[in-house]
N, C-alpha and C. Protein backbone atom coordinates (compact mmCIF):
# COMPACT_ATOMS: atom_id res chain seq x y z
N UNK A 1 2.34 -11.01 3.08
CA UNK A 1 2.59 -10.07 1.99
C UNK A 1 1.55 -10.31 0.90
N UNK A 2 1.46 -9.29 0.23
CA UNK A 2 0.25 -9.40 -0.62
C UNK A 2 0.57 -10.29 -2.00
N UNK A 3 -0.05 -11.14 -3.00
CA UNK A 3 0.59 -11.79 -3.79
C UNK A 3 0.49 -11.51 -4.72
N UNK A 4 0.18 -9.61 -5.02
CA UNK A 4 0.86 -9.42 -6.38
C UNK A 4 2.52 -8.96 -6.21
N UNK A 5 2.59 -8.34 -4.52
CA UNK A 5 3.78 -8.12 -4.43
C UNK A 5 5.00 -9.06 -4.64
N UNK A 6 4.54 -10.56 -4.07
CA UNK A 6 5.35 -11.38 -4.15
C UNK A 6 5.51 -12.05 -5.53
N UNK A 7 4.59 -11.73 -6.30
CA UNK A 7 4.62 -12.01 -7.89
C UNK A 7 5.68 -11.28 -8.35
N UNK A 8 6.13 -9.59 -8.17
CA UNK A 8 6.59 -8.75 -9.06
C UNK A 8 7.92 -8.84 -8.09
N UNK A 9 8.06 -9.60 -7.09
CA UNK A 9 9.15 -10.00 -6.16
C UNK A 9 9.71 -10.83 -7.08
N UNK A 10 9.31 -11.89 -7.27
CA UNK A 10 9.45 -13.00 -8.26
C UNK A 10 10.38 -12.42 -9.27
N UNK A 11 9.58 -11.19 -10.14
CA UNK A 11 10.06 -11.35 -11.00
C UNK A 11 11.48 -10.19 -10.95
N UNK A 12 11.57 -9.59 -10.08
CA UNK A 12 12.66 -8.52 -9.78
C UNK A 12 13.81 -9.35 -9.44
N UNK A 13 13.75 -10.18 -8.92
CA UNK A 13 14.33 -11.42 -8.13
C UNK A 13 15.20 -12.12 -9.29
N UNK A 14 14.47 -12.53 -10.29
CA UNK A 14 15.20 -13.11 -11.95
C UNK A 14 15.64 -12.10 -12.84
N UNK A 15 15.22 -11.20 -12.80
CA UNK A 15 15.81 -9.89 -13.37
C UNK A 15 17.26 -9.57 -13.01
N UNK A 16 17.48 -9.91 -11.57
CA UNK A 16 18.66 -9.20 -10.99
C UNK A 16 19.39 -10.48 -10.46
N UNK A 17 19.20 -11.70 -10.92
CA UNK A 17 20.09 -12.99 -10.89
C UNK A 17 20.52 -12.92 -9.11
N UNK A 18 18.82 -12.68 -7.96
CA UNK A 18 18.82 -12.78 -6.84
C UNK A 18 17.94 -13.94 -6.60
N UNK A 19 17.93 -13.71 -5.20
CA UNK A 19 16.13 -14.61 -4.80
C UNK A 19 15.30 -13.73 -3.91
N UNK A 20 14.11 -13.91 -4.02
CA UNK A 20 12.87 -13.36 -3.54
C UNK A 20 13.24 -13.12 -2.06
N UNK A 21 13.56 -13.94 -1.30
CA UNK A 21 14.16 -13.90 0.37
C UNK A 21 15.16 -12.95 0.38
N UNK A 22 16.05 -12.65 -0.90
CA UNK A 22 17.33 -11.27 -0.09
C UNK A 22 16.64 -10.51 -0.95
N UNK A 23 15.02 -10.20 -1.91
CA UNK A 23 14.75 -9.32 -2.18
C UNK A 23 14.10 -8.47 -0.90
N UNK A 24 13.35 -9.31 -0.20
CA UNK A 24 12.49 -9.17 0.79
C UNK A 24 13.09 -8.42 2.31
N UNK A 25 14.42 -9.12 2.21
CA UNK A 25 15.37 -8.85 3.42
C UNK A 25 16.24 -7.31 3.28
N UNK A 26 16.41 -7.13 2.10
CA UNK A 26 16.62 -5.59 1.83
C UNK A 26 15.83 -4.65 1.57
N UNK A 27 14.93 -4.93 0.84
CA UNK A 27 13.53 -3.77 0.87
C UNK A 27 12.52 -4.37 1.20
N UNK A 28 12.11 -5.04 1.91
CA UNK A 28 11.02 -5.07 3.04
C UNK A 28 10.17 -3.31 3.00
N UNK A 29 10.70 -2.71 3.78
CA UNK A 29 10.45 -1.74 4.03
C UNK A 29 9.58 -0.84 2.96
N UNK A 30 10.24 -0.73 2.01
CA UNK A 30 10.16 -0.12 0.76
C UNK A 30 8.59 -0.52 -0.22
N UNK A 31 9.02 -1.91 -0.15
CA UNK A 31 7.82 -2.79 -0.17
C UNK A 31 6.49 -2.36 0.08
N UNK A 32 6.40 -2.35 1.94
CA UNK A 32 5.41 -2.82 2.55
C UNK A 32 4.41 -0.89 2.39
N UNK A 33 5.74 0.01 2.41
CA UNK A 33 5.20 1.27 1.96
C UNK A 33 5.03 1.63 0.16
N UNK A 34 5.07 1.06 -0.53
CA UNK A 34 4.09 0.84 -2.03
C UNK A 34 3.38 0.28 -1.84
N UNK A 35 3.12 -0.71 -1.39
CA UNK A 35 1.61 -1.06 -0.77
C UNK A 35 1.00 -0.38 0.06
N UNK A 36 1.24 0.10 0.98
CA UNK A 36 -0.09 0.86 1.56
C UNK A 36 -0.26 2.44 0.75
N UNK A 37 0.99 2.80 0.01
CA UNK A 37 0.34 3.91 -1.03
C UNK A 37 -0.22 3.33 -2.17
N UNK A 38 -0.36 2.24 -2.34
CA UNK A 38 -1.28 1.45 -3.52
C UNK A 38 -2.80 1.46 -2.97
N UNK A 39 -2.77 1.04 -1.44
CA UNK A 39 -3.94 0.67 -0.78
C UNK A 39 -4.77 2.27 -0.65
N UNK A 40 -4.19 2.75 0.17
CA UNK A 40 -4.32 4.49 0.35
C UNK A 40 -4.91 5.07 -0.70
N UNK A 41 -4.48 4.97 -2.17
CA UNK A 41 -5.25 5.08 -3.31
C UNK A 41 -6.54 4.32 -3.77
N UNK A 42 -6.43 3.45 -3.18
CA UNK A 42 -7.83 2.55 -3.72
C UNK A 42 -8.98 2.27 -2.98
N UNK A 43 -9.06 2.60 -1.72
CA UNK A 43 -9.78 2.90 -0.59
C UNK A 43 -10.44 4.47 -0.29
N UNK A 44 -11.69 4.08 -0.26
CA UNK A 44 -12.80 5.16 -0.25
C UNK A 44 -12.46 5.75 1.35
N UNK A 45 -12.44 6.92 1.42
CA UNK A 45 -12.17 7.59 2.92
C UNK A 45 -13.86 7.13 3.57
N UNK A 46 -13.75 6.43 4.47
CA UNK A 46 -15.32 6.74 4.96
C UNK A 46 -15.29 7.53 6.29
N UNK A 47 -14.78 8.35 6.18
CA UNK A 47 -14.54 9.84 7.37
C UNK A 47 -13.99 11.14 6.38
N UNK A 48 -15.47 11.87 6.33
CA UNK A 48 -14.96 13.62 5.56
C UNK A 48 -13.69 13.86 6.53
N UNK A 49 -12.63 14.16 5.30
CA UNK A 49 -11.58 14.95 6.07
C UNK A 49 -11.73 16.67 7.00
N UNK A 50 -11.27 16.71 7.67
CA UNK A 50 -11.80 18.09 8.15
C UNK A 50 -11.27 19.18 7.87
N UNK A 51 -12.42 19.66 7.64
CA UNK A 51 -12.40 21.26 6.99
C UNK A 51 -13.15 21.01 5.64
N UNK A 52 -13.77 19.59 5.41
CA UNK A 52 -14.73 19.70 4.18
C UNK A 52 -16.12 20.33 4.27
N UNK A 53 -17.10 20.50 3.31
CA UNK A 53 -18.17 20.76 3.25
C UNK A 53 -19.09 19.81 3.67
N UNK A 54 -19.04 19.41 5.28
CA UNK A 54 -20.13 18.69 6.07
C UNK A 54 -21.01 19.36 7.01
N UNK A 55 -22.46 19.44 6.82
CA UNK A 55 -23.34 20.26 7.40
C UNK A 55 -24.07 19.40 8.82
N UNK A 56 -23.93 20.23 9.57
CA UNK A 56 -24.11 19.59 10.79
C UNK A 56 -25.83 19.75 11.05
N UNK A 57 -26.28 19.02 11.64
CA UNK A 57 -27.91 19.03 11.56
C UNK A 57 -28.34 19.58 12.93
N UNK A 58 -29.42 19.59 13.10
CA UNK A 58 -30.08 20.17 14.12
C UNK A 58 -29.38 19.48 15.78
N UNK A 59 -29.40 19.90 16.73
CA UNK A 59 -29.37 18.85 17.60
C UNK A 59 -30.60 19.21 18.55
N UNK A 60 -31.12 18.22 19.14
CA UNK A 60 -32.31 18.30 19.98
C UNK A 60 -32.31 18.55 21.55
C-alpha cells in the first residue's frame, strides 16, 4: 500500500477510536480505488486516445 495512504489510514484510524488493520479490512477496496484515481490523474497518457488529432505519415 502506498505510504501516504497508510499515513491518512493512521490517522482515520485515531479519529474513529479504530486501528489501521479493521481500517484496511473494511475499505480495502475503497482505498486501493482512490489511489488509482489519484494515480490516473497524475500520469501522463503516453498513448493518444482515439479519435484524437494524430496524423498518420507516409507509409513506404
Amino acid at each position: 500500500m502506498h505510504a501516504l495512504a497508510k499515513e491518512n489510514n493512521g490517522q482515520v484510524a485515531k479519529l474513529h477510536n479504530t486501528s489501521v488493520k479493521m481500517i484496511e479490512r473494511h475499505y480495502a477496496k475503497y482505498i486501493a480505488a482512490a489511489l488509482e484515481d489519484l494515480a490516473r490523474v497524475a500520469v501522463l497518457p503516453l498513448v493518444p486516445r482515439s479519435g484524437g488529432n494524430v496524423l498518420m505519415g507516409k507509409r513506404a
